[in-house]
C-alpha atoms as a PDB file:
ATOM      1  CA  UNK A   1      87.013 154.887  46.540  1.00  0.00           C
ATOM      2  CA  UNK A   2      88.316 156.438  49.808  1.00  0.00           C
ATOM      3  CA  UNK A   3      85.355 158.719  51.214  1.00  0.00           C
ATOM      4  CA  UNK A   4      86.640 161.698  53.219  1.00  0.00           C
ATOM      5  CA  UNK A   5      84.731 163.786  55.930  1.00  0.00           C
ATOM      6  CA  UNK A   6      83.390 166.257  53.126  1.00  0.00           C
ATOM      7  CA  UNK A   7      81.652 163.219  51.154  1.00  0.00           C
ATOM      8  CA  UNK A   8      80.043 161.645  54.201  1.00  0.00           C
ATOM      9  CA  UNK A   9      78.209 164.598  55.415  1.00  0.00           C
ATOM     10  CA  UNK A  10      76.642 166.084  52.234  1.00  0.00           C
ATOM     11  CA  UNK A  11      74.265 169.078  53.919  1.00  0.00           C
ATOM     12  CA  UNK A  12      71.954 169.129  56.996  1.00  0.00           C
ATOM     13  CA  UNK A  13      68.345 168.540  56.362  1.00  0.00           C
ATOM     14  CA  UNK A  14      65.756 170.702  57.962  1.00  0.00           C
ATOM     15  CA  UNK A  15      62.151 169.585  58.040  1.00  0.00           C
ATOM     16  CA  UNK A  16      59.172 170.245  60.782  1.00  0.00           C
ATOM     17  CA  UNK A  17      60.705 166.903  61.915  1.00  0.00           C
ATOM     18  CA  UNK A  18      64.095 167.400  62.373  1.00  0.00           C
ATOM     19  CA  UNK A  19      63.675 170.332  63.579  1.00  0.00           C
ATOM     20  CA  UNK A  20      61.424 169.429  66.568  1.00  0.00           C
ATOM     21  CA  UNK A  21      64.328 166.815  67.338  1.00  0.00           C
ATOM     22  CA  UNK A  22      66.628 169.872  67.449  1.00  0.00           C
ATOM     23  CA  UNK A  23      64.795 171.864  69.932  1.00  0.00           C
ATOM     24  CA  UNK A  24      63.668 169.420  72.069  1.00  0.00           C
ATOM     25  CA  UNK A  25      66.423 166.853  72.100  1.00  0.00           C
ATOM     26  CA  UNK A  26      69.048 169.046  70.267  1.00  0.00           C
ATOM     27  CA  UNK A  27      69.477 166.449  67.763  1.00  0.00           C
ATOM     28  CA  UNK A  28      70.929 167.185  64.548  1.00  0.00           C
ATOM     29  CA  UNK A  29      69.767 165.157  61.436  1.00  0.00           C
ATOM     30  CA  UNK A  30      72.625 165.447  58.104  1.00  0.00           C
ATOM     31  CA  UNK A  31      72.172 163.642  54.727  1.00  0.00           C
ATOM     32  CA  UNK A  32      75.108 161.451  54.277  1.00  0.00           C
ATOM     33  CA  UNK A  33      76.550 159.146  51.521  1.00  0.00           C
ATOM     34  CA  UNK A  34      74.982 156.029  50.931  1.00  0.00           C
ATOM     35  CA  UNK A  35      77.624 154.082  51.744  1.00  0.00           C
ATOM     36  CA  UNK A  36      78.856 155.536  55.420  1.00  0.00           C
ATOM     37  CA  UNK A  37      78.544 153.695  58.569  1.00  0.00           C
ATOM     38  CA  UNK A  38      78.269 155.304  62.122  1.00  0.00           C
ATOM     39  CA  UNK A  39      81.770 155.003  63.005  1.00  0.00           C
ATOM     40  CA  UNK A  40      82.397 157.179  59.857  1.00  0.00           C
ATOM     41  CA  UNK A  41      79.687 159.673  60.222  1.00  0.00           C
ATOM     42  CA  UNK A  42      80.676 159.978  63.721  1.00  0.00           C
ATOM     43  CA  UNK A  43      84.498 160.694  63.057  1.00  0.00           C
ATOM     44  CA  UNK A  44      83.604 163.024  60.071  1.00  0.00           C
ATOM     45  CA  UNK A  45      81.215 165.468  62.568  1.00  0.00           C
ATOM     46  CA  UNK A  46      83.892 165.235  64.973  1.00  0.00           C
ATOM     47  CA  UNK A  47      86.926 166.646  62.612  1.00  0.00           C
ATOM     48  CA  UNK A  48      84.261 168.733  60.775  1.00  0.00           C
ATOM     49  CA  UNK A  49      82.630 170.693  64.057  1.00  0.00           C
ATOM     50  CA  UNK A  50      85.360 169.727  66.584  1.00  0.00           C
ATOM     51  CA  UNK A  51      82.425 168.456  68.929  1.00  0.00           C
ATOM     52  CA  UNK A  52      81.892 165.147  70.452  1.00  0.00           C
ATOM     53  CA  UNK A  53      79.076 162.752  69.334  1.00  0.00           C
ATOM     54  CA  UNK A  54      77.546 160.793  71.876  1.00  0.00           C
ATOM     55  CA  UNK A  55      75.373 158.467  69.747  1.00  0.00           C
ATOM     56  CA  UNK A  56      74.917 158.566  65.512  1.00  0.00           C
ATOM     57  CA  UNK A  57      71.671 156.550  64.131  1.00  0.00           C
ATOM     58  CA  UNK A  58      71.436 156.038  60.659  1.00  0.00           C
ATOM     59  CA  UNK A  59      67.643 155.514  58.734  1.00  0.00           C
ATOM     60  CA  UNK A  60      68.097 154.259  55.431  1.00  0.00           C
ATOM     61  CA  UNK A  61      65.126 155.293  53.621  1.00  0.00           C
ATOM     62  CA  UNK A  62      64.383 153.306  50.044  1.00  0.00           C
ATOM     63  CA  UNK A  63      63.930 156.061  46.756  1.00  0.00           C
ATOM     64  CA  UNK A  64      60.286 156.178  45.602  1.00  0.00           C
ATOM     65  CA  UNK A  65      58.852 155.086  42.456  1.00  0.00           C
ATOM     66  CA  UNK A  66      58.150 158.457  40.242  1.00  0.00           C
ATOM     67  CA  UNK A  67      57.007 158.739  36.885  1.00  0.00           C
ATOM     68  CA  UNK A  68      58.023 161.642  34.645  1.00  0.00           C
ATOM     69  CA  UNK A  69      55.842 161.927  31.061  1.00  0.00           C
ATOM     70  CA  UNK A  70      54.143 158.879  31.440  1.00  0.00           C
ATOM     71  CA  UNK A  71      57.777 157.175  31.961  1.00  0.00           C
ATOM     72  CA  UNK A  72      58.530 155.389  35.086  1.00  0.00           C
ATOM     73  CA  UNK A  73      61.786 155.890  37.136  1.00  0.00           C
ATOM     74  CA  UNK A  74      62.823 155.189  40.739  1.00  0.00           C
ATOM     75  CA  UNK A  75      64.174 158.521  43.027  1.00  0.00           C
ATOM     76  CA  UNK A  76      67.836 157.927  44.447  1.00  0.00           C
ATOM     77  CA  UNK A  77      67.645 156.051  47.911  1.00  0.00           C
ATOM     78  CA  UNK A  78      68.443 158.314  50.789  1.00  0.00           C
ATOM     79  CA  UNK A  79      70.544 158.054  53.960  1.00  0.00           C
ATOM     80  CA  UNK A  80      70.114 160.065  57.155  1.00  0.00           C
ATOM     81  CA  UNK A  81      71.804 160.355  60.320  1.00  0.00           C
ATOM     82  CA  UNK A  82      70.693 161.841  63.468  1.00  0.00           C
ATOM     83  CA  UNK A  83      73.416 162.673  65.522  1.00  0.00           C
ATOM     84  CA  UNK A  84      73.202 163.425  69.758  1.00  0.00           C
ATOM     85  CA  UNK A  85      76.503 165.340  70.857  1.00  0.00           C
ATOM     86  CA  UNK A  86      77.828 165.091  74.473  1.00  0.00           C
ATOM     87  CA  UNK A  87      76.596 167.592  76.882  1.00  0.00           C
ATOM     88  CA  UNK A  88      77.868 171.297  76.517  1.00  0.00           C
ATOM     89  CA  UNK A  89      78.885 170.481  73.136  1.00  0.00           C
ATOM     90  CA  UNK A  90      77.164 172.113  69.570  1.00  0.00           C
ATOM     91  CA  UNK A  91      77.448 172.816  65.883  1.00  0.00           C
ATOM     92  CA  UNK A  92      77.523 176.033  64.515  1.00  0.00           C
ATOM     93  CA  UNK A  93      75.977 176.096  61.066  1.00  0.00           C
ATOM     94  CA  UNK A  94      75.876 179.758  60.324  1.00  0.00           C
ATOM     95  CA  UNK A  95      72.599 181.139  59.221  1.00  0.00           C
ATOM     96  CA  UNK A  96      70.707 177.904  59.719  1.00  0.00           C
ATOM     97  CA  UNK A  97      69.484 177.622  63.091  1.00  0.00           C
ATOM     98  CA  UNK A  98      68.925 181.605  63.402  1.00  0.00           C
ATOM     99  CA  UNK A  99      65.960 181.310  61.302  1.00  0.00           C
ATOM    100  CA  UNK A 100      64.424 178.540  63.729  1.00  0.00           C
ATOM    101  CA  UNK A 101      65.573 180.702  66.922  1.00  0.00           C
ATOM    102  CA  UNK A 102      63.894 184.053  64.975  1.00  0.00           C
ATOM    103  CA  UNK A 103      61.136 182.140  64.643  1.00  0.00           C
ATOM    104  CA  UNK A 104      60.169 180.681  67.946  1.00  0.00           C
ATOM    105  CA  UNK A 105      57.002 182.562  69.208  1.00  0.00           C
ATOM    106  CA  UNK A 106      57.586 184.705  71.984  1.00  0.00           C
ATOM    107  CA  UNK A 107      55.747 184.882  75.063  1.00  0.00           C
ATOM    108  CA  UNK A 108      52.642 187.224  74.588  1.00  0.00           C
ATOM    109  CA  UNK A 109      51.154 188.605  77.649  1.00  0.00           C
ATOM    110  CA  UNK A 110      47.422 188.345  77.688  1.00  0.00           C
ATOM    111  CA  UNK A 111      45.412 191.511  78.986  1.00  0.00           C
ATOM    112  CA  UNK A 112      42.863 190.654  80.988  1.00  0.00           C
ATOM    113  CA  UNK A 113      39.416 192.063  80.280  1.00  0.00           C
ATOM    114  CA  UNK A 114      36.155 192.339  81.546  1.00  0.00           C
END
């Protein structure tokens, strides 16, 4: 089965984690299939965003043994890939980095008192 660019990257994950990466290393983290490689994942974010990726990493991360009325079953395994793009380059993903600009804290002046 021939994977194209929309199987590869299935959705962007955003956790306390990855989203630290993103504002201080403006790393993006994206599930993606189980079976892509970095060459792949790199060429799909490429076509997808029109960016260029400087460096992919891939964390394969084992599913977890569950147990659902008294009956045990193992999660799906997971793939991840954090992706660094060249400088001057980034993703638009509307909606989904608003919310983590919107909620930065702003700077809060302090009155001084006696």
């Amino acid at each position: 089965m021939e994977l194209t660019r929309f199987d590869i990257i299935k959705r962007p994950l955003i956790t306390t984690k990855t989203v630290d990466l993103y504002k201080k290393l403006g790393q993006y983290t994206f599930e993606v299939h189980i079976n892509a490689n970095k060459p792949m994942v790199k060429d799909a974010v490429e076509k997808l965003w029109n960016v260029k990726v400087d460096k992919v990493r891939i964390v394969k991360l084992g599913g977890k043994l569950k147990s659902f009325n008294r009956r045990p079953y193992k999660a799906s395994d997971l793939k991840k890939a954090i992706i660094t793009l060249v400088k001057g380059h980034k993703i638009e993903i509307p909606g989904l980095f608003e919310e983590i600009k919107a909620q930065q804290p702003q700077e809060q002046h302090v009155a001084e008192g006696n």
